[in-house]
Protein backbone atom coordinates (compact mmCIF):
# COMPACT_ATOMS: atom_id res chain seq x y z
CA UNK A 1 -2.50 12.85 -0.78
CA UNK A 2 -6.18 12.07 -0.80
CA UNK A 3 -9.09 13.82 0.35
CA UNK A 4 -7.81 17.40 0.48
CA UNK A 5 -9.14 20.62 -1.10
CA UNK A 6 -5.87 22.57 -0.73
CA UNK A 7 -4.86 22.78 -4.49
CA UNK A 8 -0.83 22.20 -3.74
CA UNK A 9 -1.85 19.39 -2.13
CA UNK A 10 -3.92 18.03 -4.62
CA UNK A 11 -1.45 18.68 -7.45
CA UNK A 12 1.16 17.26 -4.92
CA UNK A 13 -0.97 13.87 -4.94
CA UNK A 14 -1.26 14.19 -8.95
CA UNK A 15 2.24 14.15 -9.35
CA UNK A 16 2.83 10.95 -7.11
CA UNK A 17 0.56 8.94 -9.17
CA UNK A 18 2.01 10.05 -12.38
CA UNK A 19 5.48 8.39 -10.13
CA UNK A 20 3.80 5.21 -10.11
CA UNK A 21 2.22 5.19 -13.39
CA UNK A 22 4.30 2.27 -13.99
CA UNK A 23 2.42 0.18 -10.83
CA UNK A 24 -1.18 1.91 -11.43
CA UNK A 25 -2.03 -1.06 -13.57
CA UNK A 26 -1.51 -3.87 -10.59
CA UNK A 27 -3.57 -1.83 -9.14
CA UNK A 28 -6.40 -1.14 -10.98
CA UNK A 29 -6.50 -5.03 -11.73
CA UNK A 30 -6.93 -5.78 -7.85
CA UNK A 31 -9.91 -3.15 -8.23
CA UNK A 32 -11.92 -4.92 -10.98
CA UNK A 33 -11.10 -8.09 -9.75
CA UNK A 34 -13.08 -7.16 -6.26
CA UNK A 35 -15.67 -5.19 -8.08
CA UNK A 36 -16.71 -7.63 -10.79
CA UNK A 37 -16.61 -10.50 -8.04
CA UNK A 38 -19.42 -8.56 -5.21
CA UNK A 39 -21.47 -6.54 -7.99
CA UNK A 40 -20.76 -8.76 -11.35
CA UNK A 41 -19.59 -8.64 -14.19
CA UNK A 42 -22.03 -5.89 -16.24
CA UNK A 43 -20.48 -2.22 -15.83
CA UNK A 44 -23.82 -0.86 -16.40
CA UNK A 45 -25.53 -2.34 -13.29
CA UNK A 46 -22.21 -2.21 -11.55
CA UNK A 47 -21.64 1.27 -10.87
CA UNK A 48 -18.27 0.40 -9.07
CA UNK A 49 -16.75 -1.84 -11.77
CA UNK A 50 -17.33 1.31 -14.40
CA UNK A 51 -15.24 3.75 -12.70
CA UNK A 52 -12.61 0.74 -12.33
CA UNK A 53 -13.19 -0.03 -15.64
CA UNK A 54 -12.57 4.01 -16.15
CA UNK A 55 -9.54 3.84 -14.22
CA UNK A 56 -8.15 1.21 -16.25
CA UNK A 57 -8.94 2.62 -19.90
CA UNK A 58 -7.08 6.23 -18.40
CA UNK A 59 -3.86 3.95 -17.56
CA UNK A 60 -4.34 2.73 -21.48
CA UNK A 61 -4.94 -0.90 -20.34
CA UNK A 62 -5.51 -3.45 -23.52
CA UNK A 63 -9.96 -4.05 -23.16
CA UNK A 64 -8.85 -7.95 -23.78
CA UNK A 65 -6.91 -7.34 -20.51
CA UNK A 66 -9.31 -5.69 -18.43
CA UNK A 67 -12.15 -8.38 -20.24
CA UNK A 68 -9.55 -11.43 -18.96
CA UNK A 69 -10.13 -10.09 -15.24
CA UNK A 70 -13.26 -9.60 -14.75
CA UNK A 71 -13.52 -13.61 -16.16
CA UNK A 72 -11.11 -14.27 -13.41
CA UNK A 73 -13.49 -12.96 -10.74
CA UNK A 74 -16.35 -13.98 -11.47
CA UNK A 75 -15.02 -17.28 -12.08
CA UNK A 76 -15.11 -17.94 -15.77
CA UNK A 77 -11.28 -18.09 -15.32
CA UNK A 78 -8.73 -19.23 -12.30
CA UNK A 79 -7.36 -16.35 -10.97
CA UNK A 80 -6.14 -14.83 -7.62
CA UNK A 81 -9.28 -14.36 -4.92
CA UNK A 82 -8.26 -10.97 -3.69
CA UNK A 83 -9.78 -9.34 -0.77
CA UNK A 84 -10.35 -5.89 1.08
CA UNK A 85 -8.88 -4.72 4.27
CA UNK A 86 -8.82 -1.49 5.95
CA UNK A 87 -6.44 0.00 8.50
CA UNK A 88 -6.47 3.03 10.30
CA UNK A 89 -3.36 4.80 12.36
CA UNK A 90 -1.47 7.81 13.27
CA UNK A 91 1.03 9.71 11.71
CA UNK A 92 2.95 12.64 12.52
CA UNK A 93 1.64 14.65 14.94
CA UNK A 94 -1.53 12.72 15.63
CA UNK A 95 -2.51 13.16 11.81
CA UNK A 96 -5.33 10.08 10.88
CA UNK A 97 -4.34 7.83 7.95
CA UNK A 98 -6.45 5.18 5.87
CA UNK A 99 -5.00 2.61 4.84
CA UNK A 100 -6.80 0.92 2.12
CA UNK A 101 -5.90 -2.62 0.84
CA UNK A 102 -6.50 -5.49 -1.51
CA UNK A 103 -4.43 -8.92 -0.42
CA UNK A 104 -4.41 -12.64 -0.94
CA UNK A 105 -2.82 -12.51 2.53
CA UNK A 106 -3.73 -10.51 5.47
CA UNK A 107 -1.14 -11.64 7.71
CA UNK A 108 1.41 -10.36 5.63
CA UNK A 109 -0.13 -7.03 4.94
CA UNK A 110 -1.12 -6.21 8.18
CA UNK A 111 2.30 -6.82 9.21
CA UNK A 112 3.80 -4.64 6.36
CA UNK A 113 1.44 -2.20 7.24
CA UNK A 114 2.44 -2.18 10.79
CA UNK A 115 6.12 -2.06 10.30
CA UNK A 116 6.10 0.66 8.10
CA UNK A 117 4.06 2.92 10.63
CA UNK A 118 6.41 1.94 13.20
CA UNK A 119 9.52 2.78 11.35
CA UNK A 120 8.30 6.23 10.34
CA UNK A 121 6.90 7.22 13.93
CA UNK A 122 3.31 6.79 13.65
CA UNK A 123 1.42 3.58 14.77
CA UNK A 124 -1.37 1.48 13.79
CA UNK A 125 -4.55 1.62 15.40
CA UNK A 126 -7.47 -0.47 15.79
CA UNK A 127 -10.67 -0.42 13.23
CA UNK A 128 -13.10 2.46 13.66
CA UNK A 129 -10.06 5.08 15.31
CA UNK A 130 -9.88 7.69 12.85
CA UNK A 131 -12.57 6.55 10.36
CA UNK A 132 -15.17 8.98 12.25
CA UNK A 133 -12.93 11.79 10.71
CA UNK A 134 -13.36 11.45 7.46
CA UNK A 135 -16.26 11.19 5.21
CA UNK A 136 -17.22 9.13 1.97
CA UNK A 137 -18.10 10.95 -0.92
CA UNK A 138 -17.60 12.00 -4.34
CA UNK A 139 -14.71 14.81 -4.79
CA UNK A 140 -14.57 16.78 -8.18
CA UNK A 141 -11.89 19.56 -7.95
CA UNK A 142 -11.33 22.27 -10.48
CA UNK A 143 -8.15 24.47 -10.39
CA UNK A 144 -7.98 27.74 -9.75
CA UNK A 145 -9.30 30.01 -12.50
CA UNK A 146 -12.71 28.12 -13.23
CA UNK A 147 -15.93 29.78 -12.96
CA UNK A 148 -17.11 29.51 -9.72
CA UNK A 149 -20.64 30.47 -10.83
CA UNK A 150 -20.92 27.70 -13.96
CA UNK A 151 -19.57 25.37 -11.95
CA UNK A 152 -22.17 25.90 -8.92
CA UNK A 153 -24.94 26.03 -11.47
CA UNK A 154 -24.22 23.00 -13.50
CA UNK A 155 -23.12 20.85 -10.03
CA UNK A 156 -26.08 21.52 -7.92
CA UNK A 157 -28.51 21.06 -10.68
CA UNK A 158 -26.98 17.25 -11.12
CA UNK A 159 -27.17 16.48 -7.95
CA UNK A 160 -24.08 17.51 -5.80
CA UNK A 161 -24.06 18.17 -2.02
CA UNK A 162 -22.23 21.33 -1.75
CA UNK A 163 -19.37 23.27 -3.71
CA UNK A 164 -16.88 24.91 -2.09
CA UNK A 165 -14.65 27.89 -3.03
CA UNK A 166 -11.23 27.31 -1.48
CA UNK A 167 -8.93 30.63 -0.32
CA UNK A 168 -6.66 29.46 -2.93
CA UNK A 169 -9.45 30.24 -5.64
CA UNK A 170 -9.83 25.83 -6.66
CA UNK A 171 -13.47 24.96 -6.01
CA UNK A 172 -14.29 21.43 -4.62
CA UNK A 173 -17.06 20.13 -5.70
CA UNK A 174 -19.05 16.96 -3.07
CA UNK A 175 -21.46 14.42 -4.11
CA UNK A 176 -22.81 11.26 -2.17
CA UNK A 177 -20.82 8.11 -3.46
CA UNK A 178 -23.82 7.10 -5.26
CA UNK A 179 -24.16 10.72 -7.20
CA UNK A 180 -20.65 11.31 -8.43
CA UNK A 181 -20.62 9.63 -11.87
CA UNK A 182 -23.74 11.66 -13.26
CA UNK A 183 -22.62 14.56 -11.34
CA UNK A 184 -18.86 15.05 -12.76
CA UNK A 185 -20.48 13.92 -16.48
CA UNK A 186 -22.85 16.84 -16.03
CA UNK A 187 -19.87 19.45 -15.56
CA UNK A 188 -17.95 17.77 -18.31
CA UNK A 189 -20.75 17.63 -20.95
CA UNK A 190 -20.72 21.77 -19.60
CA UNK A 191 -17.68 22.02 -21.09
CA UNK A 192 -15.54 21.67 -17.37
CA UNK A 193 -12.67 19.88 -17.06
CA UNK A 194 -11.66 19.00 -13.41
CA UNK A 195 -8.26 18.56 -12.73
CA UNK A 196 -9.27 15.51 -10.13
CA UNK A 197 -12.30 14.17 -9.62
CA UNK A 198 -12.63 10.53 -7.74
CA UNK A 199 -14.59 8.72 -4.91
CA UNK A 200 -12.54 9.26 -1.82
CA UNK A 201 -12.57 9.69 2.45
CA UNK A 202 -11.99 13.37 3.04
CA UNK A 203 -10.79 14.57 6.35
CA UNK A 204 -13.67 16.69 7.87
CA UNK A 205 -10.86 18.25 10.33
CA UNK A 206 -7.20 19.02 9.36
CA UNK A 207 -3.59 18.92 11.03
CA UNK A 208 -1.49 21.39 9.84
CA UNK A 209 2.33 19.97 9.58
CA UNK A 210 5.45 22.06 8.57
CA UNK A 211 9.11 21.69 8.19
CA UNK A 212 10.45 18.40 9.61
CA UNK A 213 6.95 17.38 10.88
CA UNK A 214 5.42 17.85 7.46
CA UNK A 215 8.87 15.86 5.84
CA UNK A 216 8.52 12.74 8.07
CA UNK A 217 4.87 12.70 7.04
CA UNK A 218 5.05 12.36 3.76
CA UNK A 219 7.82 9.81 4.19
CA UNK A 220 5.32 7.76 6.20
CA UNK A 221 2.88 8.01 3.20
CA UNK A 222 5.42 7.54 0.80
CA UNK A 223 6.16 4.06 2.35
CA UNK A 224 2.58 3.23 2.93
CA UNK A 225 1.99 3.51 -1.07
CA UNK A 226 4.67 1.79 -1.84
CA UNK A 227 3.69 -1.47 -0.13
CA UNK A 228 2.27 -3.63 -3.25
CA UNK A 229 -0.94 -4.48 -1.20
CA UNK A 230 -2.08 -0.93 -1.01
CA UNK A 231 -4.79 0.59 -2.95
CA UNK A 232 -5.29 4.00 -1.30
CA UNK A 233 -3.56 5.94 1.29
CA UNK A 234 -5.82 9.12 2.71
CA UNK A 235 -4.97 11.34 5.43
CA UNK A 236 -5.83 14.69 6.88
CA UNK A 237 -2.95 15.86 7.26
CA UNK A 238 -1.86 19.48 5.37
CA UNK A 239 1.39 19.45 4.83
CA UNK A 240 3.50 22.84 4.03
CA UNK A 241 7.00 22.73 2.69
């Protein structure tokens, strides 16, 4: 459940990618595959291929692996030309959802995409309908318990836009894309840990969903992850049991 500050929902979203641990690493391949092919092949002057790089050495992928596909995009080996494609929709309730996607065919994920909306009562919309609601940045979230005070201190002097204090005592910490990497290896060379910390699209409004509302919801994003084309689902939806 990306893009929220609510820690049950963002320990909620941690425990759905520990489900798919098993598919993270299709994923993460489709990510350096992209990011290698438009930046190159260098992590150090590809900010966008480290954190994929990152991604892949926290999901214990073999270096001669990760090596292998970034020769595959940028065309020292044959490979698969993957591509990105965004969709945008409604869920339940009028809740936005991005849809975020890597494909060697778009007309079969659009149409996967727009069946599985259909089936679990939202729809899809058009490009630019729900993107206005959510905004780029860099999202570093510490559970509740940190200091508040440390945290503030070692954020703001790396660079971060704002920290925020949630009323369930987790503090969210927001950088511009661009800032996040020197701004969450700041607060870890301080000695804090966040619990998540990632480059995301978080809702600037919310919709508050309950009971049945809240259940067909996450069915909807359930089924949107599981399509194999899908990198990222984020919504603002907040969904209470």
């Amino acid at each position: 459940m990306a893009g929220h500050s609510k820690w049950a929902n963002i320990q909620h979203r941690k425990a759905r990618q520990d489900e798919k641990r098993q598919r993270i690493w299709t994923r993460v391949v489709r990510e350096i595959m992209v990011a290698a092919r438009q930046g190159g092949a260098d992590p150090a002057a590809n900010p966008r291929l480290r954190l994929a790089i990152e991604k892949a050495k926290a999901a214990n992928m073999p270096a001669d692996t990760i090596k292998r596909n970034i020769d595959k995009a940028t065309g020292n080996l044959e490979g698969v030309n993957y591509e990105e494609v965004r969709y945008e929709g409604y869920g339940i309730g009028g809740a936005a959802v991005i849809v975020d996607c890597m494909t060697d065919n778009r007309v079969r994920t659009v149409a996967e995409v727009r069946h599985v909306f259909s089936k679990h009562g939202g729809n899809l919309g058009t490009e630019g309908s729900v993107a206005f609601q959510f905004q780029h940045c860099g999202q570093i979230v510490f559970e509740p318990g940190a200091s508040e005070d440390k945290v503030m201190e070692v954020a703001l002097e790396a660079g971060a836009d704002d920290v925020l204090t949630q009323e369930d005592g987790s503090i969210e910490v927001l950088t511009a894309p661009a800032q996040f990497e020197a701004v969450r290896d700041a607060l870890q060379a301080a000695g804090l840990k966040p619990a998540m910390a990632e480059v995301t699209w978080r809702p600037t409004n919310t919709v508050q969903l309950s009971g049945e509302d809240a259940q067909r919801m996450q069915k909807l994003l359930d089924a949107l992850e599981d399509l194999d084309d899908v990198q990222d689902v984020f919504h603002n939806a907040e969904l209470d049991a």
